[in-house]
C-alpha atoms as a PDB file:
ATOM      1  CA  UNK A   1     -62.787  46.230  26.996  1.00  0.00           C
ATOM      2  CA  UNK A   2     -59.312  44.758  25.456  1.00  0.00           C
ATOM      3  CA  UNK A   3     -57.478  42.182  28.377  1.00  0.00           C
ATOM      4  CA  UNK A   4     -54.196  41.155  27.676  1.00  0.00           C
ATOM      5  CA  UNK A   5     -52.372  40.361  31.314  1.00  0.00           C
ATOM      6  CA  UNK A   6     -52.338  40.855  34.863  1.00  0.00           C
ATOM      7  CA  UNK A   7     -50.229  43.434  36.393  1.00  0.00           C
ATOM      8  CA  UNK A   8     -46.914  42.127  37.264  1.00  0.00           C
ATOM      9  CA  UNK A   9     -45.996  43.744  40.460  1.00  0.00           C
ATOM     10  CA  UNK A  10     -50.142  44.178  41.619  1.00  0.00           C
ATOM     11  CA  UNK A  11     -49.720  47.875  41.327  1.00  0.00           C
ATOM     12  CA  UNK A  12     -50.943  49.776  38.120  1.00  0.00           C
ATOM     13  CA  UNK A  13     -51.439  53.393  36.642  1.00  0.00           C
ATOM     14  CA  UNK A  14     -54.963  54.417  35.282  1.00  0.00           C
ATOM     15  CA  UNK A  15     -54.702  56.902  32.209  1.00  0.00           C
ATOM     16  CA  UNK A  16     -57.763  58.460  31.107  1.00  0.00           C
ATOM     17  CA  UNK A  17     -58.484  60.229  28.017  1.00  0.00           C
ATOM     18  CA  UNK A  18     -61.634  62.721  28.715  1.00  0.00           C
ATOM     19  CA  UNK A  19     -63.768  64.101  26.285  1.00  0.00           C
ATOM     20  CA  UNK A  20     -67.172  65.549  26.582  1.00  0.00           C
ATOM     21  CA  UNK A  21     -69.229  62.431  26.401  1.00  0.00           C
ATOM     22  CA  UNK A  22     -67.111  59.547  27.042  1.00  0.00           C
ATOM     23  CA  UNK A  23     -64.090  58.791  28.976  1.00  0.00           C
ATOM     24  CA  UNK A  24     -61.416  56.419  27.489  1.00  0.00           C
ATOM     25  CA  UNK A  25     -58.985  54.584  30.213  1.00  0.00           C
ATOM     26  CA  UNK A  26     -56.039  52.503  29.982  1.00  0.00           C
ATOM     27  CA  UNK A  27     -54.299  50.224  32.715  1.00  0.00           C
ATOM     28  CA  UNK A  28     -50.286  49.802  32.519  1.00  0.00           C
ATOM     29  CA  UNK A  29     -48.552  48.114  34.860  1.00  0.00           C
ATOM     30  CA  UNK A  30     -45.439  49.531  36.486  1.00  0.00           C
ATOM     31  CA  UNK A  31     -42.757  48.814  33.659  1.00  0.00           C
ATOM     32  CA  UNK A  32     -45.230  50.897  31.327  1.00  0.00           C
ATOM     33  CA  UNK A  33     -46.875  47.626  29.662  1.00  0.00           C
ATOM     34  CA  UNK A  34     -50.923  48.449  28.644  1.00  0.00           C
ATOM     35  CA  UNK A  35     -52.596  45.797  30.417  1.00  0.00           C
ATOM     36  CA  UNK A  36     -56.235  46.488  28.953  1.00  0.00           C
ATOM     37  CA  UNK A  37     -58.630  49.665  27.675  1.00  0.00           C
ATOM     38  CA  UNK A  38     -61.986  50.665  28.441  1.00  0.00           C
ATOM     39  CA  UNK A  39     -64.698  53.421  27.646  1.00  0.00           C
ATOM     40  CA  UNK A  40     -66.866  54.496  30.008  1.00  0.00           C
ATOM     41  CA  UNK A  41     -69.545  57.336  30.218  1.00  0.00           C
ATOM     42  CA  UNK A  42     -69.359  60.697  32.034  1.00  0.00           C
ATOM     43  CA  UNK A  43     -71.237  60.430  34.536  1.00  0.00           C
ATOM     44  CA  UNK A  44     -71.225  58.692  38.056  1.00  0.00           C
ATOM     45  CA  UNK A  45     -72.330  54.850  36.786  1.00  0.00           C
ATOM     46  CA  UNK A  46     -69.446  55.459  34.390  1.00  0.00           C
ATOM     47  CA  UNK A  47     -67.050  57.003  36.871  1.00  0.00           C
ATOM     48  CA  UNK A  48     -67.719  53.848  39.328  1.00  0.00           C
ATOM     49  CA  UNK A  49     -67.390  51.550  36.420  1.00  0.00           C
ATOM     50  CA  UNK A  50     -63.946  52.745  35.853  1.00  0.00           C
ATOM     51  CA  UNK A  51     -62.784  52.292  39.362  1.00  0.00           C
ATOM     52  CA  UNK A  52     -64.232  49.066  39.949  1.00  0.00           C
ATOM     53  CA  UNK A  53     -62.544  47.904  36.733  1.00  0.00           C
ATOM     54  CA  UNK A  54     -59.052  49.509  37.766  1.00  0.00           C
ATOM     55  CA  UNK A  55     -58.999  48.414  41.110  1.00  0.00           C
ATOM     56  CA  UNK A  56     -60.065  44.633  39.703  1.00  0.00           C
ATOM     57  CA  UNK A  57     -55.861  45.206  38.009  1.00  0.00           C
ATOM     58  CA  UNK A  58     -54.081  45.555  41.570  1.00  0.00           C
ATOM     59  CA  UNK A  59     -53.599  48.224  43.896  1.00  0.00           C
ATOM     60  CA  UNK A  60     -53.979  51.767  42.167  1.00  0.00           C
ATOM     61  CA  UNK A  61     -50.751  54.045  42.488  1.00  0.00           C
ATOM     62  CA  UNK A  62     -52.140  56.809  41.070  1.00  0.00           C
ATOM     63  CA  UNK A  63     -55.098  58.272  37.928  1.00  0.00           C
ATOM     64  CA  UNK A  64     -53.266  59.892  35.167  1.00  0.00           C
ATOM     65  CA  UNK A  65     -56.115  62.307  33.478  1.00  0.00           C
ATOM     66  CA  UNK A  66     -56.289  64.403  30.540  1.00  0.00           C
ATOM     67  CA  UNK A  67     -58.106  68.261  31.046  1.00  0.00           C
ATOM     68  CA  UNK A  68     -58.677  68.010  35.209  1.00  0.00           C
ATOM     69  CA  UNK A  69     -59.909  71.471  34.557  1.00  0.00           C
ATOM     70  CA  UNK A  70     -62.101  70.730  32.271  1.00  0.00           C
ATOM     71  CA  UNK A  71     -63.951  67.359  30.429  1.00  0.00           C
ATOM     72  CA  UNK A  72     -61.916  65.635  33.092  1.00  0.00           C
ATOM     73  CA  UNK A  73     -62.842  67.656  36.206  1.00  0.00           C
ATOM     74  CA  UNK A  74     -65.758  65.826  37.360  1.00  0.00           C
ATOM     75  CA  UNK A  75     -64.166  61.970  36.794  1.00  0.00           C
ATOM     76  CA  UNK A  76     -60.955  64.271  39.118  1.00  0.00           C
ATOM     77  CA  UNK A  77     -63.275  64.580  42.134  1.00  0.00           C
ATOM     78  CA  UNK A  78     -65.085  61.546  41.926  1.00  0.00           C
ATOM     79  CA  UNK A  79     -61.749  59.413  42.939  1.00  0.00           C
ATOM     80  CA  UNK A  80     -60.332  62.214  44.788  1.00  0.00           C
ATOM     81  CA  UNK A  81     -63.251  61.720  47.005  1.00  0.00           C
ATOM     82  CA  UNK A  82     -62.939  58.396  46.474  1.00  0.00           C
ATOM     83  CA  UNK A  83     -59.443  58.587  48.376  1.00  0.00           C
ATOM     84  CA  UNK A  84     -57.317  57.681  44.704  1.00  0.00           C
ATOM     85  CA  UNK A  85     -54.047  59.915  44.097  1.00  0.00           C
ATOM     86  CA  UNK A  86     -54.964  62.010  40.970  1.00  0.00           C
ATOM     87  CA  UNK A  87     -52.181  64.075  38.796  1.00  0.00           C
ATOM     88  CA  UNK A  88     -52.427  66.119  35.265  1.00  0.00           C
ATOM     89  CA  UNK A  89     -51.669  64.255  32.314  1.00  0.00           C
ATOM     90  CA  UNK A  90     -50.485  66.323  29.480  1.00  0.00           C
ATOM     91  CA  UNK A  91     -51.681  66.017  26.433  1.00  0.00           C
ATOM     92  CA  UNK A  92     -49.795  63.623  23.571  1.00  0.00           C
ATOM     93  CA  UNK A  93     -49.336  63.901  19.816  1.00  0.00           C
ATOM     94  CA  UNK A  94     -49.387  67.716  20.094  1.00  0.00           C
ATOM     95  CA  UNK A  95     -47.041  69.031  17.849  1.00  0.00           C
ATOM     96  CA  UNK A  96     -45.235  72.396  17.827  1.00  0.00           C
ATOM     97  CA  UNK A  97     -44.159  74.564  14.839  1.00  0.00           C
END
């Protein structure tokens, strides 16, 4: 886990990275600053690990996850049920020819 600051407004944005066997989240605040990272595992102690640690930043606007439909699906109803706001996150560094 990487701290560098608390939230400045007590609100933040969870992004998550999913992959197959580990989950990799980031916390920004809401100007867009990365307040601190942290990997997790797939599966429910790792799902509640990430919440706990996200909700430790402020209150959570919303998850921002990567393949909801897929390596992401599971972490997607854990906080849904959980009662967070989740939304798609597209994927970055793609690059069209």
């Amino acid at each position: 886990m990487n701290d560098s600051g608390q939230a400045r407004s007590g609100h933040v944005v969870i992004g998550v990275d999913a992959h197959k066997h580990v989950h990799v989240a980031a916390v920004m605040d809401t100007i867009g600053g990365i307040l601190a990272t942290l990997t997790v595992p797939t599966d429910t102690g790792g799902f509640q690990q990430l919440l706990d640690w996200a909700s430790s930043f402020g209150k959570v606007l919303a998850f921002g996850i990567e393949g909801t439909g897929s390596y992401g699906a599971t972490l997607t109803s854990f906080l849904r049920r959980a009662g967070h706001k989740v939304v798609e996150a597209g994927r970055t560094g793609a690059c069209a020819e």
